[in-house]
C-alpha atoms as a PDB file:
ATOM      1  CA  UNK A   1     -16.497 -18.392  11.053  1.00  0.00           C
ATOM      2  CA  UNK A   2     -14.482 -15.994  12.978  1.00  0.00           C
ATOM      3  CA  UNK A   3     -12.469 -13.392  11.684  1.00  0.00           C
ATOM      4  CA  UNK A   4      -8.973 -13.770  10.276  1.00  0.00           C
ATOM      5  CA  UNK A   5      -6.043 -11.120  11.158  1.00  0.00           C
ATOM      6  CA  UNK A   6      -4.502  -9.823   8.050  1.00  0.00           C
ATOM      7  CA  UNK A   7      -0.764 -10.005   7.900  1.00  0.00           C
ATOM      8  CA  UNK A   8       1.328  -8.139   5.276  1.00  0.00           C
ATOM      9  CA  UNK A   9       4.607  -9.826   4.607  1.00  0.00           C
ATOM     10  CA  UNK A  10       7.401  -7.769   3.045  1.00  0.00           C
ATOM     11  CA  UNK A  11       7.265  -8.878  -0.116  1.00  0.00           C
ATOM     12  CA  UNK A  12       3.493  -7.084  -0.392  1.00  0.00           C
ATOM     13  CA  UNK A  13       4.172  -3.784   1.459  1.00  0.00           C
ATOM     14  CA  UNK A  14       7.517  -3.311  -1.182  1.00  0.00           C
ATOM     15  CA  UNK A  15       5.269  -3.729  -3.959  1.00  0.00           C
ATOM     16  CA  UNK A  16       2.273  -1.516  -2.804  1.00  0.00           C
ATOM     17  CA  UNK A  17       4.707   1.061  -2.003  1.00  0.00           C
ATOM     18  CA  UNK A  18       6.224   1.327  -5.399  1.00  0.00           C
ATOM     19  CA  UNK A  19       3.116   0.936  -7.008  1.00  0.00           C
ATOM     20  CA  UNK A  20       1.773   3.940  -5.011  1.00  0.00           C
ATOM     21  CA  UNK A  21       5.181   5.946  -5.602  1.00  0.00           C
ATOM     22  CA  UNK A  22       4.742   5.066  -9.353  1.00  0.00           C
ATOM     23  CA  UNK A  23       0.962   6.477  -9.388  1.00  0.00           C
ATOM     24  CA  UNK A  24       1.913   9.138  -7.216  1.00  0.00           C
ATOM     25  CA  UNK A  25       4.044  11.250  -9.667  1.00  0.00           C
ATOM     26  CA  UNK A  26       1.598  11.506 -12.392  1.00  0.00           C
ATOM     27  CA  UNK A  27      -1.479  11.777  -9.817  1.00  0.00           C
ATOM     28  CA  UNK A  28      -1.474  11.536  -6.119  1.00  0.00           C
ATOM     29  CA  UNK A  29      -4.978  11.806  -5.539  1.00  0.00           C
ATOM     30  CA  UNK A  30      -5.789   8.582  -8.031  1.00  0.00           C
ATOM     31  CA  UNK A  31      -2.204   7.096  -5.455  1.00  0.00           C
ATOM     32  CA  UNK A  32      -4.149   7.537  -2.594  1.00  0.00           C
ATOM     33  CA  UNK A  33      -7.371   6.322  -3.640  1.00  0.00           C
ATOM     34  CA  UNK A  34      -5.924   2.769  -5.098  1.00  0.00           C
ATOM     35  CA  UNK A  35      -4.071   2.552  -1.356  1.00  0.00           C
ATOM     36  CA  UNK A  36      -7.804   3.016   0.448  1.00  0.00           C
ATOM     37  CA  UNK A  37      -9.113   0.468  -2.050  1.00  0.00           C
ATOM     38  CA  UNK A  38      -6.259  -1.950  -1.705  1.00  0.00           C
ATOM     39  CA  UNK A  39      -5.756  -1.740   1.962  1.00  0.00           C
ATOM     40  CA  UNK A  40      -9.436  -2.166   2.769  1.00  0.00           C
ATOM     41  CA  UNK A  41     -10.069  -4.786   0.013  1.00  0.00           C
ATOM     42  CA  UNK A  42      -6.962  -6.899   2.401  1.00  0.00           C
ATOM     43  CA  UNK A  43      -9.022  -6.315   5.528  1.00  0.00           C
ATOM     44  CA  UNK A  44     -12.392  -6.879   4.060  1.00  0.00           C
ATOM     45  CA  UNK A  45     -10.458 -10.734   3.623  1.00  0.00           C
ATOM     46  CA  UNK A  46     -10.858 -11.591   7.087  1.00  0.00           C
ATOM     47  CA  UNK A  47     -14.138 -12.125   7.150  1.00  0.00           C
ATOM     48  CA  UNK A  48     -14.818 -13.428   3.789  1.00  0.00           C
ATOM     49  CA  UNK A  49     -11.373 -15.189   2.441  1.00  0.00           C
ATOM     50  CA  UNK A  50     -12.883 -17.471   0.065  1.00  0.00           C
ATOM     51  CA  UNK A  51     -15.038 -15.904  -1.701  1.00  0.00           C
ATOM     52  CA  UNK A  52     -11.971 -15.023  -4.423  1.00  0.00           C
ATOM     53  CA  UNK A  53     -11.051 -17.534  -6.767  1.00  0.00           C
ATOM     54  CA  UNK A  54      -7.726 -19.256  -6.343  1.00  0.00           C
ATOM     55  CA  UNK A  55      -4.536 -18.260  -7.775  1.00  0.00           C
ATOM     56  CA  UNK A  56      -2.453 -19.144 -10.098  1.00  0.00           C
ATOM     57  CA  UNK A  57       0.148 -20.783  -7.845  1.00  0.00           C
ATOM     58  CA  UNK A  58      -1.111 -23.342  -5.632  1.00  0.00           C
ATOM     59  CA  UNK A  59      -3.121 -22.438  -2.222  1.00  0.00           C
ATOM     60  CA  UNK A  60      -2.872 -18.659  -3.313  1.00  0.00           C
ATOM     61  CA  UNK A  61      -5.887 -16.686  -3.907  1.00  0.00           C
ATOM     62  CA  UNK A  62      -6.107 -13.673  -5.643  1.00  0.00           C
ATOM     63  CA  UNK A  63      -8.604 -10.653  -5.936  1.00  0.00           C
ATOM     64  CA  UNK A  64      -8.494  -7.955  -8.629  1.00  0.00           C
ATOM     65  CA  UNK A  65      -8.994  -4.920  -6.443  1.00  0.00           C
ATOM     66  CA  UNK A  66      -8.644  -2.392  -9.740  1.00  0.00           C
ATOM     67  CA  UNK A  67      -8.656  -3.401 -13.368  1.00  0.00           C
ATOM     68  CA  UNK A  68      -4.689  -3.193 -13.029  1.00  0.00           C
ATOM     69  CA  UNK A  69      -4.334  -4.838  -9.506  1.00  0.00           C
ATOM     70  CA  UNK A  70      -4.098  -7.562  -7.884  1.00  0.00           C
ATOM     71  CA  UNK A  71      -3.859  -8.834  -4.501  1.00  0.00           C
ATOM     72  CA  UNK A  72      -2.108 -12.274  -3.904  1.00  0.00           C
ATOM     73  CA  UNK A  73      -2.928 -14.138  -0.854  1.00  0.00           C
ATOM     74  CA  UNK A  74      -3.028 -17.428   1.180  1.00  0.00           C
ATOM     75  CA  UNK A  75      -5.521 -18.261   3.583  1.00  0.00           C
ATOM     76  CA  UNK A  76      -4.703 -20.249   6.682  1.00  0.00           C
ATOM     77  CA  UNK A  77      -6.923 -21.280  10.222  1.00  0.00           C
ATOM     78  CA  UNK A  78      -6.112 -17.810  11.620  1.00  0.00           C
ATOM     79  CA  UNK A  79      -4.284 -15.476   9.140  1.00  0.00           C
ATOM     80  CA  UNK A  80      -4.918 -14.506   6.087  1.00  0.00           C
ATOM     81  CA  UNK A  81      -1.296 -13.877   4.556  1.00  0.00           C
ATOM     82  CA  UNK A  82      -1.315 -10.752   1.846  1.00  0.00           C
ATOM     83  CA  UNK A  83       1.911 -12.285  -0.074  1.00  0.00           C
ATOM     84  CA  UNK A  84       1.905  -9.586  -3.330  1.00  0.00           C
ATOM     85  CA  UNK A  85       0.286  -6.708  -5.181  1.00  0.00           C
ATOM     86  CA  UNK A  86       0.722  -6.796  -8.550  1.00  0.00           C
ATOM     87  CA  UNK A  87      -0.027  -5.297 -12.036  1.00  0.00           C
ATOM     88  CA  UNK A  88      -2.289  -7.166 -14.156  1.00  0.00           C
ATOM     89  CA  UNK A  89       0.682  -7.066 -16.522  1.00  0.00           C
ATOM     90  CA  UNK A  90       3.066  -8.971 -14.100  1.00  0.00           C
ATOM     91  CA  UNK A  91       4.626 -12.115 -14.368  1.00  0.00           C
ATOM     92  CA  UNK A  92       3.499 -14.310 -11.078  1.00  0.00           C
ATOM     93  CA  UNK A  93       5.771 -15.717  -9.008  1.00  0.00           C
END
């Protein structure tokens, strides 16, 4: 299998942002190191999309990247499509 390209649609980036702006106040150095694990988990997906169990809604997967996080996703024939990033806590969709 050939790699995937990982696309962020808005949705995602708006919710890793304030996630990271939340985190940020309190600690920025705990901020930046959920962003390196979050963004790299999402690229790490190209290669291996399926080996996270599906989601919730149907043909989403999802991958706890930190006890509190969650990264939504779909997987398609060439793009793996990073739709949220939750809280464990959150409501989905």
């Amino acid at each position: 299998m050939h790699a995937l390209t990982v696309r962020w649609n808005k949705q995602a980036i708006i919710d890793l942002g304030e996630t990271l702006d939340f985190i940020e106040i309190y600690n920025q150095v705990a901020a930046l190191k959920l962003r390196n694990i979050i963004e790299n988990t999402a690229e790490s997906l190209a290669t291996m999309p399926y080996r996270f169990p599906r989601g919730r809604v149907l043909n989403t997967r999802e991958v706890i990247v930190h006890p509190n996080y969650i990264i939504v996703y779909t997987v398609d024939d060439v793009h793996i499509d990073i739709l949220a990033v939750l809280h464990a806590r959150q409501q989905y969709p």
